[in-house]
C-alpha atoms as a PDB file:
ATOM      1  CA  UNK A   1      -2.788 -26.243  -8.672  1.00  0.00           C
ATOM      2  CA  UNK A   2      -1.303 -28.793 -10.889  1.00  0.00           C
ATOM      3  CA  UNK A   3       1.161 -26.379 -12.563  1.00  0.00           C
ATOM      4  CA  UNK A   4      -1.872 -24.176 -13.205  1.00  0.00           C
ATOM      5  CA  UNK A   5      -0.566 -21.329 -11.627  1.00  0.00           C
ATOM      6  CA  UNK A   6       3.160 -20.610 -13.002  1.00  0.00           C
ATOM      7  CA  UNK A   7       5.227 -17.255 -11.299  1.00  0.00           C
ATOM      8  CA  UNK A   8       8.900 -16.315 -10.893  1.00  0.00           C
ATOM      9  CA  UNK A   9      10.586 -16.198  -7.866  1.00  0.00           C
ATOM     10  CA  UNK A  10      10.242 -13.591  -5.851  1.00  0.00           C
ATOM     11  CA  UNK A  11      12.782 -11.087  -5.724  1.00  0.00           C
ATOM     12  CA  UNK A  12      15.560 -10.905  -3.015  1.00  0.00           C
ATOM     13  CA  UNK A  13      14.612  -8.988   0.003  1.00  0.00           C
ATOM     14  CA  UNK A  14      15.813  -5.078   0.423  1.00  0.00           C
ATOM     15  CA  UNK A  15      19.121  -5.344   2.249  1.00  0.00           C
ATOM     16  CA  UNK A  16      17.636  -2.962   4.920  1.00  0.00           C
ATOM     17  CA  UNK A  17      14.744  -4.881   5.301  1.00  0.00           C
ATOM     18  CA  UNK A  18      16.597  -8.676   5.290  1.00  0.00           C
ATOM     19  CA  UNK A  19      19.067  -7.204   8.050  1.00  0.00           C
ATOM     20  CA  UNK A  20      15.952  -6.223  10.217  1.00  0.00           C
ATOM     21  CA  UNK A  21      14.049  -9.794  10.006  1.00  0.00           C
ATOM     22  CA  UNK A  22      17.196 -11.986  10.278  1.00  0.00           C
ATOM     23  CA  UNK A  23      19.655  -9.849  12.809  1.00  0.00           C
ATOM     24  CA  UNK A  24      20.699 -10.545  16.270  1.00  0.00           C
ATOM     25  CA  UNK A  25      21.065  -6.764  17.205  1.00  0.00           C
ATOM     26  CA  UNK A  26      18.616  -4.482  19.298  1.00  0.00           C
ATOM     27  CA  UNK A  27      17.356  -3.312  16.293  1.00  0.00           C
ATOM     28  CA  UNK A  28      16.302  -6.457  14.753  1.00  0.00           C
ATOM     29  CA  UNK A  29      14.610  -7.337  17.751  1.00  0.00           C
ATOM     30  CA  UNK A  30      13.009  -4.464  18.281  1.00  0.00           C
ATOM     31  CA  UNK A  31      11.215  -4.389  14.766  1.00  0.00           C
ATOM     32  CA  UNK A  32      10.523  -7.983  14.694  1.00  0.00           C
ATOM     33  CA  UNK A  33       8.878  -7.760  18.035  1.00  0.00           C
ATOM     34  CA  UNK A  34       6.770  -4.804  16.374  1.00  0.00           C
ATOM     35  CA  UNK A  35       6.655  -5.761  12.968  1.00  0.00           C
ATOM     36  CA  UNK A  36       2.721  -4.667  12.679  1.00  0.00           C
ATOM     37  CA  UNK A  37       2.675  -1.648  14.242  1.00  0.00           C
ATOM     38  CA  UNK A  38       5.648  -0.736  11.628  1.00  0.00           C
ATOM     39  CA  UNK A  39       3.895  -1.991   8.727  1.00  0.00           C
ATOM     40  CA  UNK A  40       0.967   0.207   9.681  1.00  0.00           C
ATOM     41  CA  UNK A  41       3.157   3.038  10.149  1.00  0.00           C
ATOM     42  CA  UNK A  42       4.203   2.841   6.179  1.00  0.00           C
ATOM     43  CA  UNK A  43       0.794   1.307   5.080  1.00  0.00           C
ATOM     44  CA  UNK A  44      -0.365   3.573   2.152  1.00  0.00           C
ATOM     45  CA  UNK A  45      -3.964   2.172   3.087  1.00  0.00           C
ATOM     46  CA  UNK A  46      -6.028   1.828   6.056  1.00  0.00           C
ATOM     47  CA  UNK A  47      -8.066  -0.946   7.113  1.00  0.00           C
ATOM     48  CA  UNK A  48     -11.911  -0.361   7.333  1.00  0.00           C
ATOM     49  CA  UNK A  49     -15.188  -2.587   8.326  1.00  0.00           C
ATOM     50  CA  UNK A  50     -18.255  -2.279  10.721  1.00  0.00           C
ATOM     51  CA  UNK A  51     -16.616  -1.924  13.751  1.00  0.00           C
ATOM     52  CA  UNK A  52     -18.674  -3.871  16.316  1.00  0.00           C
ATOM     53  CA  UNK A  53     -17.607  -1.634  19.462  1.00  0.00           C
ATOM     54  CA  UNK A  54     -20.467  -3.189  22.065  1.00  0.00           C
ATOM     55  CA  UNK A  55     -18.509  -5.501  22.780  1.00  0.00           C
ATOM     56  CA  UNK A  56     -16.262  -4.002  24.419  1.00  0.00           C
ATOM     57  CA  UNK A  57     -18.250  -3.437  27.928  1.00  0.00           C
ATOM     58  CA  UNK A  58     -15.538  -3.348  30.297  1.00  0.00           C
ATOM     59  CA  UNK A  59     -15.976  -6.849  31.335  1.00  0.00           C
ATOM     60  CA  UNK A  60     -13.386  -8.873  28.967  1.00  0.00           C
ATOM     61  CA  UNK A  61     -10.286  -8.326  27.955  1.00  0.00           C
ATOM     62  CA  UNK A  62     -10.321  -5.430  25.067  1.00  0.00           C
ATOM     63  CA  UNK A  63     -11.751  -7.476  21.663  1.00  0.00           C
ATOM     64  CA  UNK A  64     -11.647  -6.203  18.598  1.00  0.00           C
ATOM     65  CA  UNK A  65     -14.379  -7.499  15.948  1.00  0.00           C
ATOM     66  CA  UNK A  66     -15.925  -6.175  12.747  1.00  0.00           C
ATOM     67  CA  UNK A  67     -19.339  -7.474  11.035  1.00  0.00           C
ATOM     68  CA  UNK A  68     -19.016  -8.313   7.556  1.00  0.00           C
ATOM     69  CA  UNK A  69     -16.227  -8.170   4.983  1.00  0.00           C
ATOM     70  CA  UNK A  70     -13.295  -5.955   5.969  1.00  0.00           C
ATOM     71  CA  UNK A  71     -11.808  -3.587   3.441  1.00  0.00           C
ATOM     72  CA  UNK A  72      -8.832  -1.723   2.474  1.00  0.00           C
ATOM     73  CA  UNK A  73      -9.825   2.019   1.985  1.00  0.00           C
ATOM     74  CA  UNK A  74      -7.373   4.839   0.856  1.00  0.00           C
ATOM     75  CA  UNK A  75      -7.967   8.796   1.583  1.00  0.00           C
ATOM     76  CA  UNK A  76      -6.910  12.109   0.053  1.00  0.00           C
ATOM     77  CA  UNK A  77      -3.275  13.417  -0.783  1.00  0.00           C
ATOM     78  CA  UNK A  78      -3.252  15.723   2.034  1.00  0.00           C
ATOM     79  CA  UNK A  79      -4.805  16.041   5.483  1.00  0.00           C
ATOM     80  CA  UNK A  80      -7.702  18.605   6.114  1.00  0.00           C
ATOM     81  CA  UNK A  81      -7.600  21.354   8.462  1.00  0.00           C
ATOM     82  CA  UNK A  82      -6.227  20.597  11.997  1.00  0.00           C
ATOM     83  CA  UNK A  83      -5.651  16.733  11.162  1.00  0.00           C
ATOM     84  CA  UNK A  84      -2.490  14.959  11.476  1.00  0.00           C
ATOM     85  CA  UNK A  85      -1.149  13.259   8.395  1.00  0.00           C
ATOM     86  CA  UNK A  86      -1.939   9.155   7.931  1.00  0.00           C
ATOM     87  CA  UNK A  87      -1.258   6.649   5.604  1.00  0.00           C
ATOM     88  CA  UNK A  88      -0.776   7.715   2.293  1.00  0.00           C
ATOM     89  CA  UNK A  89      -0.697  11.512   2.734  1.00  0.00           C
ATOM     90  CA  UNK A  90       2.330  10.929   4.989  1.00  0.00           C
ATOM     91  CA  UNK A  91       4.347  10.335   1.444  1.00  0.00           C
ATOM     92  CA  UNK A  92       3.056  13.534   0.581  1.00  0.00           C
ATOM     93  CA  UNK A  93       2.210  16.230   3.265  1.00  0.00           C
ATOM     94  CA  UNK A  94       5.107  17.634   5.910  1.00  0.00           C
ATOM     95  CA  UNK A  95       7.842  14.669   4.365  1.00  0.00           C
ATOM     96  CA  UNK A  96      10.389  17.409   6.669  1.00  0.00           C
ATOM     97  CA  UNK A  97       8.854  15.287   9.166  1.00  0.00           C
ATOM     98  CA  UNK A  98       7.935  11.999   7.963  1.00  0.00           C
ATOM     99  CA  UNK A  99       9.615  10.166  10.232  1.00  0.00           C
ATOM    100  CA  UNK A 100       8.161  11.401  13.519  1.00  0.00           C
ATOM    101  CA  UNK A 101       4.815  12.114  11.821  1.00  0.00           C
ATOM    102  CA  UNK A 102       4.946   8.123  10.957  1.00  0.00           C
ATOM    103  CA  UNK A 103       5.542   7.477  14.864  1.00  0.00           C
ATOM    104  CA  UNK A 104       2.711   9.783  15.825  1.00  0.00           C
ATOM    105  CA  UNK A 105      -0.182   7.024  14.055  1.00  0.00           C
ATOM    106  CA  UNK A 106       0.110   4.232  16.070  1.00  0.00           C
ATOM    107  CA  UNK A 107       1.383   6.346  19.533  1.00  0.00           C
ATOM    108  CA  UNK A 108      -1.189   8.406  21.893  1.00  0.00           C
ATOM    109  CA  UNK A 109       2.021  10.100  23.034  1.00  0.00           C
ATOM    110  CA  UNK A 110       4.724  12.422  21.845  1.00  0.00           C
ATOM    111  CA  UNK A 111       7.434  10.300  23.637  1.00  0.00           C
ATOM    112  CA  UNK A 112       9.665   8.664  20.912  1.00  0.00           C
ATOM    113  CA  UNK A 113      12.133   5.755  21.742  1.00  0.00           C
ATOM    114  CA  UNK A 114      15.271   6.832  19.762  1.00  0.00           C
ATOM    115  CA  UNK A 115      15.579   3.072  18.816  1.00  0.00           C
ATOM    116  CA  UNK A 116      11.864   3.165  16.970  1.00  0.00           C
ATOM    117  CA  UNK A 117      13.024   6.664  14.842  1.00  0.00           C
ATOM    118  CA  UNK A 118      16.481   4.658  13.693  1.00  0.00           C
ATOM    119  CA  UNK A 119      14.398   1.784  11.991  1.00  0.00           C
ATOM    120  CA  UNK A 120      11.656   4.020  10.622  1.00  0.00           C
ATOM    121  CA  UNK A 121      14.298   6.174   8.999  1.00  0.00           C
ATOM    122  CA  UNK A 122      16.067   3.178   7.495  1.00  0.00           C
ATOM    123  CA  UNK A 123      12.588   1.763   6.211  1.00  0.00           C
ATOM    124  CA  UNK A 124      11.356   4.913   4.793  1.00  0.00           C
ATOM    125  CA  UNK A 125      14.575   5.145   2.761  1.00  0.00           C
ATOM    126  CA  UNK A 126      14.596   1.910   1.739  1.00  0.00           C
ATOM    127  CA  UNK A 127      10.898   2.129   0.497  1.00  0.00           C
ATOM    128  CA  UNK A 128      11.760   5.812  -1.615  1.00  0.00           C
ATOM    129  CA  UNK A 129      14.456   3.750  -3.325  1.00  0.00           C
ATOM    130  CA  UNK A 130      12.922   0.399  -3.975  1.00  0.00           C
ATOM    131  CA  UNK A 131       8.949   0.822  -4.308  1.00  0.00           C
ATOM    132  CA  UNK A 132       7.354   2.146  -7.124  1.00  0.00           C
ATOM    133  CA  UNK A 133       4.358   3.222  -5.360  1.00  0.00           C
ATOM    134  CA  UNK A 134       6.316   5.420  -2.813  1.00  0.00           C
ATOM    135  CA  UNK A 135       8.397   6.854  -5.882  1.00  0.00           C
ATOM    136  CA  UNK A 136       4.347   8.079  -7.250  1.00  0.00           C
ATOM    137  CA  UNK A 137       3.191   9.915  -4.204  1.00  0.00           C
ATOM    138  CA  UNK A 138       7.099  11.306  -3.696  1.00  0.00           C
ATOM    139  CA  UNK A 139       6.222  12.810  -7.664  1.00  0.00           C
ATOM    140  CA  UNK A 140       3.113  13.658  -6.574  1.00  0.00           C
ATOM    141  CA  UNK A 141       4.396  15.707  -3.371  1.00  0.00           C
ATOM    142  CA  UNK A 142       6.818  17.324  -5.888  1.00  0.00           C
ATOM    143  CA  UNK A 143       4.138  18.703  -8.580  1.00  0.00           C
ATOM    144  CA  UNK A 144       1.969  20.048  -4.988  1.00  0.00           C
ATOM    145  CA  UNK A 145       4.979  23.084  -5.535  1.00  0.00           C
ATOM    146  CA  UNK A 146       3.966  23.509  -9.310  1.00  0.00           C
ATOM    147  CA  UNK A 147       0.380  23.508  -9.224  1.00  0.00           C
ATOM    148  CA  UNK A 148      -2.186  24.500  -6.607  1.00  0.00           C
ATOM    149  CA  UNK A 149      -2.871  21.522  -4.591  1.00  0.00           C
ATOM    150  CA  UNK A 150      -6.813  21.365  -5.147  1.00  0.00           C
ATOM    151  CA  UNK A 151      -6.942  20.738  -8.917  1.00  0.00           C
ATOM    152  CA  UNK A 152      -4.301  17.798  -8.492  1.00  0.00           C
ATOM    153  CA  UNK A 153      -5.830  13.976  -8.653  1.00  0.00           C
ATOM    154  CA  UNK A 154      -3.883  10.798  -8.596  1.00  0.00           C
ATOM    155  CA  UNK A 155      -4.926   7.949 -10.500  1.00  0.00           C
ATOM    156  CA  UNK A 156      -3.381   4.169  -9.279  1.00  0.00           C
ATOM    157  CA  UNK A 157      -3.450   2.499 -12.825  1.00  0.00           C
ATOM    158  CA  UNK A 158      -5.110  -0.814 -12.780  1.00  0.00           C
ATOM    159  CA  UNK A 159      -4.758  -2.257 -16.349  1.00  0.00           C
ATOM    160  CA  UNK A 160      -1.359  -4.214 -17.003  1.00  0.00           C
ATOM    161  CA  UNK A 161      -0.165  -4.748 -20.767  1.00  0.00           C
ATOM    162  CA  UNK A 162       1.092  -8.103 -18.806  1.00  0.00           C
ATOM    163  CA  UNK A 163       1.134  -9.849 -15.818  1.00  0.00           C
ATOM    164  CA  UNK A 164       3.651  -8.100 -13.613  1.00  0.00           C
ATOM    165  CA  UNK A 165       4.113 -11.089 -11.413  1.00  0.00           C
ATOM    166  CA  UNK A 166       5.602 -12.775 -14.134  1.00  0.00           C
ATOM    167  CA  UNK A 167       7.190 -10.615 -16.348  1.00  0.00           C
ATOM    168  CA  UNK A 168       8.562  -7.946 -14.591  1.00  0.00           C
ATOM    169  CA  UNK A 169       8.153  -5.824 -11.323  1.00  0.00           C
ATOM    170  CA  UNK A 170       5.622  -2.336 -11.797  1.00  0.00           C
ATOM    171  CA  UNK A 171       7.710   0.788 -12.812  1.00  0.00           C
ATOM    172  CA  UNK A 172       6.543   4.519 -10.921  1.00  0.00           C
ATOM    173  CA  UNK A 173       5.081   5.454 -14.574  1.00  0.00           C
ATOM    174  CA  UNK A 174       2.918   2.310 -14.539  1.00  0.00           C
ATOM    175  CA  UNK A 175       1.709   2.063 -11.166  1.00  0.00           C
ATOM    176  CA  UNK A 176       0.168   5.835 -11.365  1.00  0.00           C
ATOM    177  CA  UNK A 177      -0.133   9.249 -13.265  1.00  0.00           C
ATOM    178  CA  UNK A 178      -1.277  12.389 -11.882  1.00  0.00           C
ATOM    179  CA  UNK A 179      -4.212  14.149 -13.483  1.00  0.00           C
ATOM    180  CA  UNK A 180      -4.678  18.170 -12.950  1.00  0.00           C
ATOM    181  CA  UNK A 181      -8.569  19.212 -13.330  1.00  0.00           C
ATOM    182  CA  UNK A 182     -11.326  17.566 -13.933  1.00  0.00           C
ATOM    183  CA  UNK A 183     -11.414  13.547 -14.731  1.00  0.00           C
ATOM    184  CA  UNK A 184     -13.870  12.326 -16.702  1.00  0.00           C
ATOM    185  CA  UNK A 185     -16.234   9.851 -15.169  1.00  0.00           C
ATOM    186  CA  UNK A 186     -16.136   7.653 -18.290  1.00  0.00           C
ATOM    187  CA  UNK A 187     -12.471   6.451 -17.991  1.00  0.00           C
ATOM    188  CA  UNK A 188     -12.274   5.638 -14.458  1.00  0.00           C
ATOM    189  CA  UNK A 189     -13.656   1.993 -14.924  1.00  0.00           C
ATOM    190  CA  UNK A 190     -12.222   0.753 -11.595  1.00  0.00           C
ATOM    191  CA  UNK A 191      -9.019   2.611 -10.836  1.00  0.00           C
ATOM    192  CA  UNK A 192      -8.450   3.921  -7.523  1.00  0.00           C
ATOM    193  CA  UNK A 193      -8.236   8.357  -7.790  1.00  0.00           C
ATOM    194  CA  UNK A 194      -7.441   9.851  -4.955  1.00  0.00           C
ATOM    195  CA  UNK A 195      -8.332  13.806  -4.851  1.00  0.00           C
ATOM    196  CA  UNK A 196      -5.078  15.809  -3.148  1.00  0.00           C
ATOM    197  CA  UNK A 197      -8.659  17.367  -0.819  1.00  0.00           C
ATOM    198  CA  UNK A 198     -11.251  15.486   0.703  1.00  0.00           C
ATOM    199  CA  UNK A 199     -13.157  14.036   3.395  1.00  0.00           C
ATOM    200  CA  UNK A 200     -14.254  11.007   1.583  1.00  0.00           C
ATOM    201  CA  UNK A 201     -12.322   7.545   2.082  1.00  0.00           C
ATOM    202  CA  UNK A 202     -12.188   5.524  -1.368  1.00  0.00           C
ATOM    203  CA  UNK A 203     -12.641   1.512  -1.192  1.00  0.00           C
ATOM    204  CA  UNK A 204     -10.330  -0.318  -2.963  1.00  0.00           C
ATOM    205  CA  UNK A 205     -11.328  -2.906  -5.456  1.00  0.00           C
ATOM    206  CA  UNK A 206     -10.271  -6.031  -4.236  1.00  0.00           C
ATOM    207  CA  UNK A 207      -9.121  -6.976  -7.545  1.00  0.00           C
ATOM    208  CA  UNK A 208      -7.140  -4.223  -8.115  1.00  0.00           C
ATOM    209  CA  UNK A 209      -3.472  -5.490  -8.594  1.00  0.00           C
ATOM    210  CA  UNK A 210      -2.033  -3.096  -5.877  1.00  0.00           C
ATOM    211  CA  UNK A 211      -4.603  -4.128  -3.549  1.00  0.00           C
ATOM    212  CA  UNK A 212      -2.258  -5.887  -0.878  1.00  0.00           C
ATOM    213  CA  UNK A 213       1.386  -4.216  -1.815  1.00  0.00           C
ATOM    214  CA  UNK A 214      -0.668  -0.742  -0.922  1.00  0.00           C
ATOM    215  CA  UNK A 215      -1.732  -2.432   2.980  1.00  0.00           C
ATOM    216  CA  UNK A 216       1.453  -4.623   3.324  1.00  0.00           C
ATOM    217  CA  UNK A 217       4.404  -2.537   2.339  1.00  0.00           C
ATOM    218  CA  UNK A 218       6.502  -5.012   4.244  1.00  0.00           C
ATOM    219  CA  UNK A 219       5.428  -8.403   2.588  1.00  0.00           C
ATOM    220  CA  UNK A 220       5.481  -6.604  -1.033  1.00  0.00           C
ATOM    221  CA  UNK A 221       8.561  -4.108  -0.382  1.00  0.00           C
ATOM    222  CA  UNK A 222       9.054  -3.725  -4.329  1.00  0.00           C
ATOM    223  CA  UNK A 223       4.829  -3.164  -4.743  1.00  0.00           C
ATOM    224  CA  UNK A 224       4.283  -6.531  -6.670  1.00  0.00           C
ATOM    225  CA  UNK A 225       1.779  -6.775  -8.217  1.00  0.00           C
ATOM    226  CA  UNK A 226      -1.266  -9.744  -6.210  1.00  0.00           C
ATOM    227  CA  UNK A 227      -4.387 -10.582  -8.106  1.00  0.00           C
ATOM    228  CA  UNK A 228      -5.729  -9.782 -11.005  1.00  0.00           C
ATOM    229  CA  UNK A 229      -8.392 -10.687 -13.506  1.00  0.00           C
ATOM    230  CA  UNK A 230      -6.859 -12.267 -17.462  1.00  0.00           C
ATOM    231  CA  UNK A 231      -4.241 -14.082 -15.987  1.00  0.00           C
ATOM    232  CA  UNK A 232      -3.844 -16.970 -17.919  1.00  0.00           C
ATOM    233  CA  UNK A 233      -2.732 -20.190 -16.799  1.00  0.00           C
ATOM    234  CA  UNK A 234       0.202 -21.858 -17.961  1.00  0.00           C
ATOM    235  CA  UNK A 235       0.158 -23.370 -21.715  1.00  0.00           C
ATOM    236  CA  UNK A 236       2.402 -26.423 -20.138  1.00  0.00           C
ATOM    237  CA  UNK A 237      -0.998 -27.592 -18.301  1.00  0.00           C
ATOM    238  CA  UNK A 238      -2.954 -27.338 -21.511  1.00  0.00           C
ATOM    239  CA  UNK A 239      -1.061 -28.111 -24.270  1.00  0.00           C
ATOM    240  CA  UNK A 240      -4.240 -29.408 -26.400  1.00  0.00           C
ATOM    241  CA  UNK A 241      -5.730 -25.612 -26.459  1.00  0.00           C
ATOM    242  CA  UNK A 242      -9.133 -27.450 -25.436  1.00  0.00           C
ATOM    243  CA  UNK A 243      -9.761 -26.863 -21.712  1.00  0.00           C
ATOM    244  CA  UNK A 244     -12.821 -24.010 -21.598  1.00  0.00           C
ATOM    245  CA  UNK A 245     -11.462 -21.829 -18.759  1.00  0.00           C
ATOM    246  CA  UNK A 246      -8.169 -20.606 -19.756  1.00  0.00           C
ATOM    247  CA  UNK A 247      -7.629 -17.930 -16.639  1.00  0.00           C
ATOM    248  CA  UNK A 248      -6.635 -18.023 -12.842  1.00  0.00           C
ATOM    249  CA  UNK A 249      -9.813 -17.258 -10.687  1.00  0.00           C
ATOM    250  CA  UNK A 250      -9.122 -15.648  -7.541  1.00  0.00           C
END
């Protein structure tokens, strides 16, 4: 845009993760051959729209199309009765066996290649150590053995005090803080909550700076921060103080 638009680099990609994309080994093959299907398998959120199913008569191959905007949508803390952990409750609920539970989205079987558990060990590692968002729901799994699970809310903070993409990467105590009782209605503005119980999904706001690090773990590996509203554009480009619009639209 000009120089509009000024950001840092990006950061160097996880070890674990720069290994997978670039290596000539079974492994890296393997993953880069599924790379989706592994993404979705660590994806905090899930992917929603009206589902146009009709369309699928028999007569073509299988087609998948939604009506409308698509959105990002993110559920409770834990599962409800007789439901198998997905998404983001897999940080949370039966992490004894996160691994295989992890497998179990995206397979209609039990059957396991050995080489698929190996790389969804090493990424789930690699995201506990690196990404501030899995550090939150790991915290979150830990106060689950303090306090009884229904009163516990999580709260995905939205405000920045500055532009992370700039200044610095999020930190676990920024990205989220976990709430016990009730939340008052009048400071929610347009953070996500999610409730540890409950049958509800929550949309995202699109503007919500974790939108696309919480869907694409494996694009933002370090949950950096996308879009937000405020962020101003560089003073380099206006250096007279005159031009009217002084921040980024989306």
């Amino acid at each position: 845009m000009d120089g509009k638009v000024q950001l840092s680099f990006l950061m160097q990609v996880p070890a674990t993760l720069q290994d997978l994309h670039r290596g000539h080994h079974d492994k890296g093959r393997y993953f880069r051959k599924n790379i989706r299907k592994f993404n979705s398998m660590i994806a905090f959120t899930s992917m929603a729209g009206k589902v146009n199913r009709s369309i699928n008569n028999g007569t073509t191959p299988p087609t998948f199309s939604i009506n409308g905007q698509n959105y990002h949508s993110i559920g409770s803390l834990i599962p409800t009765n007789n439901e198998r952990p997905r998404f983001v409750q897999l940080y949370v609920y039966d992490t004894d066996n996160e691994v295989f539970n992890r497998i179990l989205t995206v397979r209609s079987d039990e059957i396991i290649n050995k080489l698929e558990t190996k790389i969804m060990s090493e990424l789930s590692k690699m995201l506990d150590i690196c990404n501030p968002l899995a550090k939150s729901f790991c915290f979150a799994r830990d106060r689950f053995a303090d306090s009884e699970p229904s009163k516990i809310k999580m709260r995905l903070i939205r405000n920045r005090e500055k532009d992370g993409r700039v200044y610095n990467l999020p930190t676990a105590s920024e990205v989220a803080i976990l709430i016990v009782g009730d939340i008052d209605d009048s400071i929610l503005g347009r953070d996500i909550i999610i409730q540890s119980t409950t049958n509800k999904l929550k949309r995202i706001d699109v503007i919500h700076p974790l939108y696309l690090a919480l869907q694409y773990p494996l694009i933002f590996p370090y949950g950096e921060d996308g879009f937000m509203t405020g962020i101003q554009i560089s003073t380099r480009y206006d250096l007279s103080g005159t031009r009217k619009c002084k921040t980024i639209s989306m």
